[in-house]
Protein backbone atom coordinates (compact mmCIF):
# COMPACT_ATOMS: atom_id res chain seq x y z
CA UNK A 1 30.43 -61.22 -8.12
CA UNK A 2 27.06 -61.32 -9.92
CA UNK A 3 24.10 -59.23 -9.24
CA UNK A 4 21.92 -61.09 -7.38
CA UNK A 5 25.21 -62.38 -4.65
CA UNK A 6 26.08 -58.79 -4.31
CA UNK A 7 24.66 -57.56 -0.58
CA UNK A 8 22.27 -54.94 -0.56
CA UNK A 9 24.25 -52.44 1.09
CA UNK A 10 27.56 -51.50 -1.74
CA UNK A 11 28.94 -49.19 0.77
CA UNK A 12 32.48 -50.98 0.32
CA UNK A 13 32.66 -52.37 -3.48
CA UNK A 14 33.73 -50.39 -6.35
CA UNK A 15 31.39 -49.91 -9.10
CA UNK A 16 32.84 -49.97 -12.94
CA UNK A 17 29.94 -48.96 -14.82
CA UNK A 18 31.80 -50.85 -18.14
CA UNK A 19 31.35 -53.77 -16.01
CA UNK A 20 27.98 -55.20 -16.88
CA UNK A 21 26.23 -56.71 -13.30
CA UNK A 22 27.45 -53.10 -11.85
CA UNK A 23 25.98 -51.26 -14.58
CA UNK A 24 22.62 -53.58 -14.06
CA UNK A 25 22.69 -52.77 -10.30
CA UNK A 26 23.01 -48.86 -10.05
CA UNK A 27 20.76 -48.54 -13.59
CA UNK A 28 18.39 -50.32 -11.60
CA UNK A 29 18.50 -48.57 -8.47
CA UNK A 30 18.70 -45.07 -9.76
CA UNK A 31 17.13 -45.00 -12.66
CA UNK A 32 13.53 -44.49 -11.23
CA UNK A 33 15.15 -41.25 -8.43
CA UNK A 34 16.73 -39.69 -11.50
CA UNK A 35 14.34 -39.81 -14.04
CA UNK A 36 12.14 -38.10 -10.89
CA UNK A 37 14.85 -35.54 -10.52
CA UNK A 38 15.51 -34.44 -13.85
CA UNK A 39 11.81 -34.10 -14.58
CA UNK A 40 12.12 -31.13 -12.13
CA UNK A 41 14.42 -29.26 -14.18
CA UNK A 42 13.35 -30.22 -18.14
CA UNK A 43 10.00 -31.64 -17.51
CA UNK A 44 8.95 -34.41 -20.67
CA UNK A 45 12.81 -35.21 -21.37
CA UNK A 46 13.89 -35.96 -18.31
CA UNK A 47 13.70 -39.76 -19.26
CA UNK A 48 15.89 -38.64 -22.39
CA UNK A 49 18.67 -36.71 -20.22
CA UNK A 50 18.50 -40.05 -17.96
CA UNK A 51 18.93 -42.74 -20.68
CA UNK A 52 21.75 -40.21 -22.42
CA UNK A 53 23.76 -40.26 -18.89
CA UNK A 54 23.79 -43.93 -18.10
CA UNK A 55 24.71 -44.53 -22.08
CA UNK A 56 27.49 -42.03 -21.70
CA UNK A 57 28.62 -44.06 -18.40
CA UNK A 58 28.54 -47.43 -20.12
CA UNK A 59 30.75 -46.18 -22.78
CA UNK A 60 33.61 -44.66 -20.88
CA UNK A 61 33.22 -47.54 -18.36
CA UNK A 62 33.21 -44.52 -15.42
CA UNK A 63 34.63 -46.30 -11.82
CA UNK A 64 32.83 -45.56 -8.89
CA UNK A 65 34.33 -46.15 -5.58
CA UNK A 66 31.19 -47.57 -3.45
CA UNK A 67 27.71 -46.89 -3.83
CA UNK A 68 27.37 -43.89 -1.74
CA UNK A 69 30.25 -42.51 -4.39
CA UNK A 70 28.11 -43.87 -6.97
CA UNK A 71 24.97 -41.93 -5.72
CA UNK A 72 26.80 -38.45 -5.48
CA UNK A 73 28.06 -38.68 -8.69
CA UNK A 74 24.74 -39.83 -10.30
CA UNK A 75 22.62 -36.81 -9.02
CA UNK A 76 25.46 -34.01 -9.74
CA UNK A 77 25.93 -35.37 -13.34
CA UNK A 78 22.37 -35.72 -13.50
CA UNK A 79 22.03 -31.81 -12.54
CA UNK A 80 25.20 -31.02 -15.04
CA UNK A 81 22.80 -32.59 -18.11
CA UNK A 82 19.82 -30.93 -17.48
CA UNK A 83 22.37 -27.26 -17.73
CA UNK A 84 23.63 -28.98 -20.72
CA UNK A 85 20.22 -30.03 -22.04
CA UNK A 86 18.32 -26.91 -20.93
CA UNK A 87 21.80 -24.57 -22.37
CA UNK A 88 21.14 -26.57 -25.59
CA UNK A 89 17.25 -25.61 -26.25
CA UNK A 90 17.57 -22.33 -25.32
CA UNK A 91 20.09 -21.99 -27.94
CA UNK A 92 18.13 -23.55 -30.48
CA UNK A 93 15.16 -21.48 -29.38
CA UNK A 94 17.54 -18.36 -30.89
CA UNK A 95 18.07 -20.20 -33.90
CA UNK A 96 14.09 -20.31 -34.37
CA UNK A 97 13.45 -16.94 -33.05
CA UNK A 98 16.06 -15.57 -35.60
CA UNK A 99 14.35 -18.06 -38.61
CA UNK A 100 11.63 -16.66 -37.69
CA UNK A 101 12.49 -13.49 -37.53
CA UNK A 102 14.16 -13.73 -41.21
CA UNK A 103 10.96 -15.26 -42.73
CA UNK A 104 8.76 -12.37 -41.58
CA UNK A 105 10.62 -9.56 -42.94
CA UNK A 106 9.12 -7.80 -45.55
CA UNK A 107 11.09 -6.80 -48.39
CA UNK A 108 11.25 -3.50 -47.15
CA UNK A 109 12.31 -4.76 -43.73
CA UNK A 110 15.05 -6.60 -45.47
CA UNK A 111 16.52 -3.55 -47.34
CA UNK A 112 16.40 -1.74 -44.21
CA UNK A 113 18.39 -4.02 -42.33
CA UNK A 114 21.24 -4.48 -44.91
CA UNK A 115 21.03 -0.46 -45.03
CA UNK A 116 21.57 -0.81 -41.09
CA UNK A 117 24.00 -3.31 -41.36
CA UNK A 118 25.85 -1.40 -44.35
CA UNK A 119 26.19 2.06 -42.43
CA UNK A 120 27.58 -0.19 -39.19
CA UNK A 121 30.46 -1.77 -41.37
CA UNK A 122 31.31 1.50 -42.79
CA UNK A 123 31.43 3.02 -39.05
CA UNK A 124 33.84 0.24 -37.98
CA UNK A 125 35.69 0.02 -41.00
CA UNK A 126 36.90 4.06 -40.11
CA UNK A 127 37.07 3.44 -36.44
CA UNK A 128 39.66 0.06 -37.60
CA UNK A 129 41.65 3.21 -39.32
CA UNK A 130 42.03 5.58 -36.38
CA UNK A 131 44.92 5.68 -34.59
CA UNK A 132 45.34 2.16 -32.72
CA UNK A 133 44.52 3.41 -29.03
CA UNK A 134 41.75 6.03 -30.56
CA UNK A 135 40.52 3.15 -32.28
CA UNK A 136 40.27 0.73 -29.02
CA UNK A 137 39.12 3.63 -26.65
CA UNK A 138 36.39 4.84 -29.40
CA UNK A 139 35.03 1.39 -29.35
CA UNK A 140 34.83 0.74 -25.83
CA UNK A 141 33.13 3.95 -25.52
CA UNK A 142 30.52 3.67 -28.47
CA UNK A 143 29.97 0.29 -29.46
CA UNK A 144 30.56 -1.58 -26.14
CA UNK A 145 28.79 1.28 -23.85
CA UNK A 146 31.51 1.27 -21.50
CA UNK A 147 31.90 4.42 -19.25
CA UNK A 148 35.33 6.32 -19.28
CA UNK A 149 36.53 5.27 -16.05
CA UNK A 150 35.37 1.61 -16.73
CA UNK A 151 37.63 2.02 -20.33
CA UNK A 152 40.74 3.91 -18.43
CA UNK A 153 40.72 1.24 -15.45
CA UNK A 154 40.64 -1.74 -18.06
CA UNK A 155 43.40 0.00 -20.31
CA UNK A 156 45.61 0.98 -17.40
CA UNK A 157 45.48 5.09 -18.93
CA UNK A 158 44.08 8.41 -16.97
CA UNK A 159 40.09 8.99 -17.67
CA UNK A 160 41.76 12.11 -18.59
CA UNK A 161 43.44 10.51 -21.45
CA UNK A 162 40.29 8.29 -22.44
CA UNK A 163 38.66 11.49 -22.92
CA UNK A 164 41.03 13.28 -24.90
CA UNK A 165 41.24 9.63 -27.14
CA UNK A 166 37.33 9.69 -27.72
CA UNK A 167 37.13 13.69 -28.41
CA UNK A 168 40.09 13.08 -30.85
CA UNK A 169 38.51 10.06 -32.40
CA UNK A 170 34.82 11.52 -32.60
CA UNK A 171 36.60 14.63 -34.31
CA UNK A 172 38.32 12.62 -37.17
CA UNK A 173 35.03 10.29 -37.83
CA UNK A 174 32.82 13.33 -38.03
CA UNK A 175 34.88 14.88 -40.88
CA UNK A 176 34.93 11.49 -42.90
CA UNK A 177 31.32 11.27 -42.69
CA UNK A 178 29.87 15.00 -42.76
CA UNK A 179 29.77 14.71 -46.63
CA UNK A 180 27.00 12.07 -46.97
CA UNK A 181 23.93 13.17 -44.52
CA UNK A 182 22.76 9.53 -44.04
CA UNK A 183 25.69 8.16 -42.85
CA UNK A 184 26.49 11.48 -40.34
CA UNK A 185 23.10 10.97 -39.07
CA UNK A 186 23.31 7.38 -38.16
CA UNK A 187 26.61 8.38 -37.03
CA UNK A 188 25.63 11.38 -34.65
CA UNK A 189 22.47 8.15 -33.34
CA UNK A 190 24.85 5.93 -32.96
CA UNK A 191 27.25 7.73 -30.46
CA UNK A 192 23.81 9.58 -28.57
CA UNK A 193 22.44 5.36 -27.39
């Protein structure tokens, strides 16, 4: 059935969206609403999220059962591309924040941060050696900021026990790193945040 023999009201025909007078007919009615819709959500590319939909239908020939089908699934994929879209820029706006970020540090800055990023290896590297449950409970605790009966209820163990895990851990890292003052201090920070 071509386009123009088709009645106005779909309600009954399936749609195949590889199917070229189909395609014509719902790119035709809904291109216009959607562009309008997406707008709301990524303003200028709207248009862009539109075209990028309907070219994505086209390829994988997606069936539609009638055109109220058709219209449902046109407005929630529409939605599911502007997350996709909006998920996407936000995490290239990261990537520019941490360029930029990287191209303003001063040399100084720089050393600093590898000094940082140095004494944090060297903490985890010793935690990785404690005792496997010390280990797990220490960095729960410290690194992940989770609270004792947070750590006991995801291990399955007493809060009794967590405690006794961290004091024993704590006890072991603070003799490894007592001998170099730098390292003990960032230490003694890192467990006070």
């Amino acid at each position: 059935m071509k386009l123009q023999d088709r009645p106005s009201n779909l309600t009954e025909y399936p749609l195949n969206m590889g199917v070229e007078a189909d395609f014509d007919y719902i790119y035709s009615a809904y291109f216009a609403p959607l562009c309008y819709f997406t707008t709301k959500f990524v303003a200028e590319h709207g248009v862009d999220v539109v075209n990028s939909l309907f070219a994505r239908m086209w390829a994988n020939h997606i069936e539609l059962n009638n055109s109220a089908h058709a219209q449902s699934f046109l407005y929630l994929s529409a939605k599911n591309a502007c997350l996709d879209y909006i998920k996407t820029k936000g995490r290239e706006r990261e990537r520019e924040k941490e360029y930029t970020y990287l191209l303003q540090l001063s040399d100084d800055d720089l050393q600093l941060e590898v000094i940082y990023v140095e004494y944090m290896a060297d903490i985890y590297r010793e935690i990785n050696n404690l005792p496997a449950q010390c280990a797990k409970i220490v960095t729960l605790s410290y690194i992940e900021g989770m609270q004792n009966s947070q750590i006991a209820e995801q291990l399955q163990i007493s809060v009794q026990t967590v405690k006794n895990q961290k004091s024993k851990g704590l006890k072991i890292l603070r003799k490894l790193f007592i001998n170099n003052p730098n390292k003990y201090l960032f230490f003694l920070f890192l467990i006070k945040m």
